[in-house]
Protein backbone atom coordinates (compact mmCIF):
# COMPACT_ATOMS: atom_id res chain seq x y z
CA UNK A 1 -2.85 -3.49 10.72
CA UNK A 2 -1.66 -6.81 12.03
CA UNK A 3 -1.19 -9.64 9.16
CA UNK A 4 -1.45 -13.57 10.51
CA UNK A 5 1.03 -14.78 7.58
CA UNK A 6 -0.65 -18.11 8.51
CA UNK A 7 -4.40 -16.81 8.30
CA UNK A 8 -6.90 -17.92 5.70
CA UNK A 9 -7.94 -14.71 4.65
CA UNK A 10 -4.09 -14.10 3.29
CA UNK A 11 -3.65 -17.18 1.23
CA UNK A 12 -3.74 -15.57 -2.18
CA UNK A 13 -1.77 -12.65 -1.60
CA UNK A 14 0.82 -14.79 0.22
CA UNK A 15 1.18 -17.68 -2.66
CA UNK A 16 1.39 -14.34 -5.34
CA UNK A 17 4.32 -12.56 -2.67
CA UNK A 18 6.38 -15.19 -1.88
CA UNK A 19 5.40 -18.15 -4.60
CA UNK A 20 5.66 -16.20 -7.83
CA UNK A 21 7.76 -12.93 -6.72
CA UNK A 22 9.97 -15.29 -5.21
CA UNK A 23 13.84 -14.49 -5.46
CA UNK A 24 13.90 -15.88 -8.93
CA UNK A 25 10.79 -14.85 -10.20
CA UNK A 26 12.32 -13.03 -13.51
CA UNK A 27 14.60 -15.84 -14.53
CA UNK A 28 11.09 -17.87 -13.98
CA UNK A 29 8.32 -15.70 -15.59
CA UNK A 30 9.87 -12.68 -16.70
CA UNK A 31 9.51 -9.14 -15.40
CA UNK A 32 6.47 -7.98 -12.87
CA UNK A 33 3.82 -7.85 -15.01
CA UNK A 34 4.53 -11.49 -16.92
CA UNK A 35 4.91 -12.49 -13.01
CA UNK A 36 1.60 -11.18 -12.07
CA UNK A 37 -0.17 -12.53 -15.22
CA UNK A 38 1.43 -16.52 -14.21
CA UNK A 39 -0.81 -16.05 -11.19
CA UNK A 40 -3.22 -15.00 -13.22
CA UNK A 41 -3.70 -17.69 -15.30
CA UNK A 42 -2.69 -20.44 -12.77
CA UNK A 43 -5.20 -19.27 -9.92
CA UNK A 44 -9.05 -19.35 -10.71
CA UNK A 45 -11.03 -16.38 -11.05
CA UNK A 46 -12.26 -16.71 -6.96
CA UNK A 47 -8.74 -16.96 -6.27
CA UNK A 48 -7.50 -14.07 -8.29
CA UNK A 49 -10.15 -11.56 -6.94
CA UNK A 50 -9.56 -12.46 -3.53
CA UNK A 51 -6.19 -12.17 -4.19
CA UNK A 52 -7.26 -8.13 -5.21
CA UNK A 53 -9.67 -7.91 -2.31
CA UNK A 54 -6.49 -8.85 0.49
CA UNK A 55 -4.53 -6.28 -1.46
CA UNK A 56 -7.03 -3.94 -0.77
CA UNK A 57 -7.22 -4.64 2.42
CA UNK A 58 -3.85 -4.23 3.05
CA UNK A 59 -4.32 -0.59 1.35
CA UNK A 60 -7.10 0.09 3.58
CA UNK A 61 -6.02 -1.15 6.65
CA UNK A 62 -2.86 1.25 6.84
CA UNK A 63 -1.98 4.42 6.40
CA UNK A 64 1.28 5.07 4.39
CA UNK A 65 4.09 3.57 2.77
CA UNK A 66 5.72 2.61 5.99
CA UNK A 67 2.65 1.23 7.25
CA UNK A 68 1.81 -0.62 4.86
CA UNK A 69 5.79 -2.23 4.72
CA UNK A 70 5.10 -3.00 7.87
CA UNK A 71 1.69 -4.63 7.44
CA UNK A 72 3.35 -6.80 4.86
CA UNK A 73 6.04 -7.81 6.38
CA UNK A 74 4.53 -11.06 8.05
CA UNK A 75 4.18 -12.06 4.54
CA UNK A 76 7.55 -12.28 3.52
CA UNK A 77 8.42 -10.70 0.10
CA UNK A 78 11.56 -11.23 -2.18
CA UNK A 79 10.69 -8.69 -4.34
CA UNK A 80 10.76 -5.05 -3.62
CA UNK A 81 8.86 -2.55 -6.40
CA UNK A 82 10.46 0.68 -4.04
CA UNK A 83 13.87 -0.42 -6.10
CA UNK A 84 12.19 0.14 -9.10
CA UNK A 85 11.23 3.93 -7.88
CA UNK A 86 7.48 2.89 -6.94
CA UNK A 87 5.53 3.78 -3.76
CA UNK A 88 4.32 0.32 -2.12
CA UNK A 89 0.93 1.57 -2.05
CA UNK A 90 1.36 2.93 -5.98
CA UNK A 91 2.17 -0.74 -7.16
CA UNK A 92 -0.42 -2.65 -4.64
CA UNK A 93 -3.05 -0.67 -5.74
CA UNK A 94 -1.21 -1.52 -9.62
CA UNK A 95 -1.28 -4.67 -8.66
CA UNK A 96 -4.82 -4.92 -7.08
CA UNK A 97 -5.83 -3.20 -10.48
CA UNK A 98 -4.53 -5.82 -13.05
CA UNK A 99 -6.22 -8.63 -10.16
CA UNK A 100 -9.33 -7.53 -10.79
CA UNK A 101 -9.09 -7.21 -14.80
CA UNK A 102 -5.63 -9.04 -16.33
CA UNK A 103 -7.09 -8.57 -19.85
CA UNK A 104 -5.76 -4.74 -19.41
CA UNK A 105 -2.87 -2.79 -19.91
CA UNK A 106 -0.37 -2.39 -16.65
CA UNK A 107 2.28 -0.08 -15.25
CA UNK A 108 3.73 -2.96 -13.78
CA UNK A 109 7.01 -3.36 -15.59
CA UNK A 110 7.20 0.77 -15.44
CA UNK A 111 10.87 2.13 -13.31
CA UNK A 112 9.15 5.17 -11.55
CA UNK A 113 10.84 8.12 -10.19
CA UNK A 114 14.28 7.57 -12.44
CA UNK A 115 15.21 9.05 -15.85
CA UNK A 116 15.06 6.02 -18.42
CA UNK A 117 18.82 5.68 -20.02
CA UNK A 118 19.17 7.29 -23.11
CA UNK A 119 19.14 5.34 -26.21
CA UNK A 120 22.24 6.82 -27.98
CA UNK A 121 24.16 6.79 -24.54
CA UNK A 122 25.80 9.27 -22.62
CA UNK A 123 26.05 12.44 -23.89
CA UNK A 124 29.84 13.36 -24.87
């Protein structure tokens, strides 16, 4: 899959990549899912679910998690959910999930893949 980071049909996903999960996006709206909920509420409805439907074409369009890195790269993208322990294709298809229907619960904020610190601290 070949993305035109210029091309019409990638306008919302490109404003919510590099617009909102911009470098500063947390010191801006707060953590991922606060992020994704700005967009939200700033784009219209049409805007939103076409924002879900280039996500899933991105999805659908590649194959794996390298692929789909790849795919995305045109795009440009400040903020990296594999840090966090997720699979790119785990938190687009998140993502693409909380597009189509903000009003539910998300994963978004979630670390994946890494023990959560223990409250009490380390263990003596």
């Amino acid at each position: 899959m070949k993305i035109d980071r210029e091309a019409a049909e990638w306008v919302e996903l490109r404003t919510l990549l590099v617009a909102y999960f911009n470098q500063d996006f947390e010191d801006i709206w707060g953590p991922p899912e606060d992020t994704v909920l700005a967009f939200c509420g700033d784009a219209s409805k049409a805007q939103r679910l076409s924002a879900a439907d280039e996500v899933r074409r991105v999805l659908d369009g590649t194959t794996d998690d390298a692929d789909t890195l790849r795919a995305l790269e045109p795009l440009g993208r400040d903020y990296h959910p594999e840090a966090a322990g997720w699979s790119i294709r785990d938190w687009l298809a998140e993502l693409e999930r909380v597009l189509r229907n903000p009003q539910r619960p998300t994963r978004l904020n979630e670390r994946r893949g890494r023990p959560r610190p223990s409250i009490e601290g380390p263990e003596s």
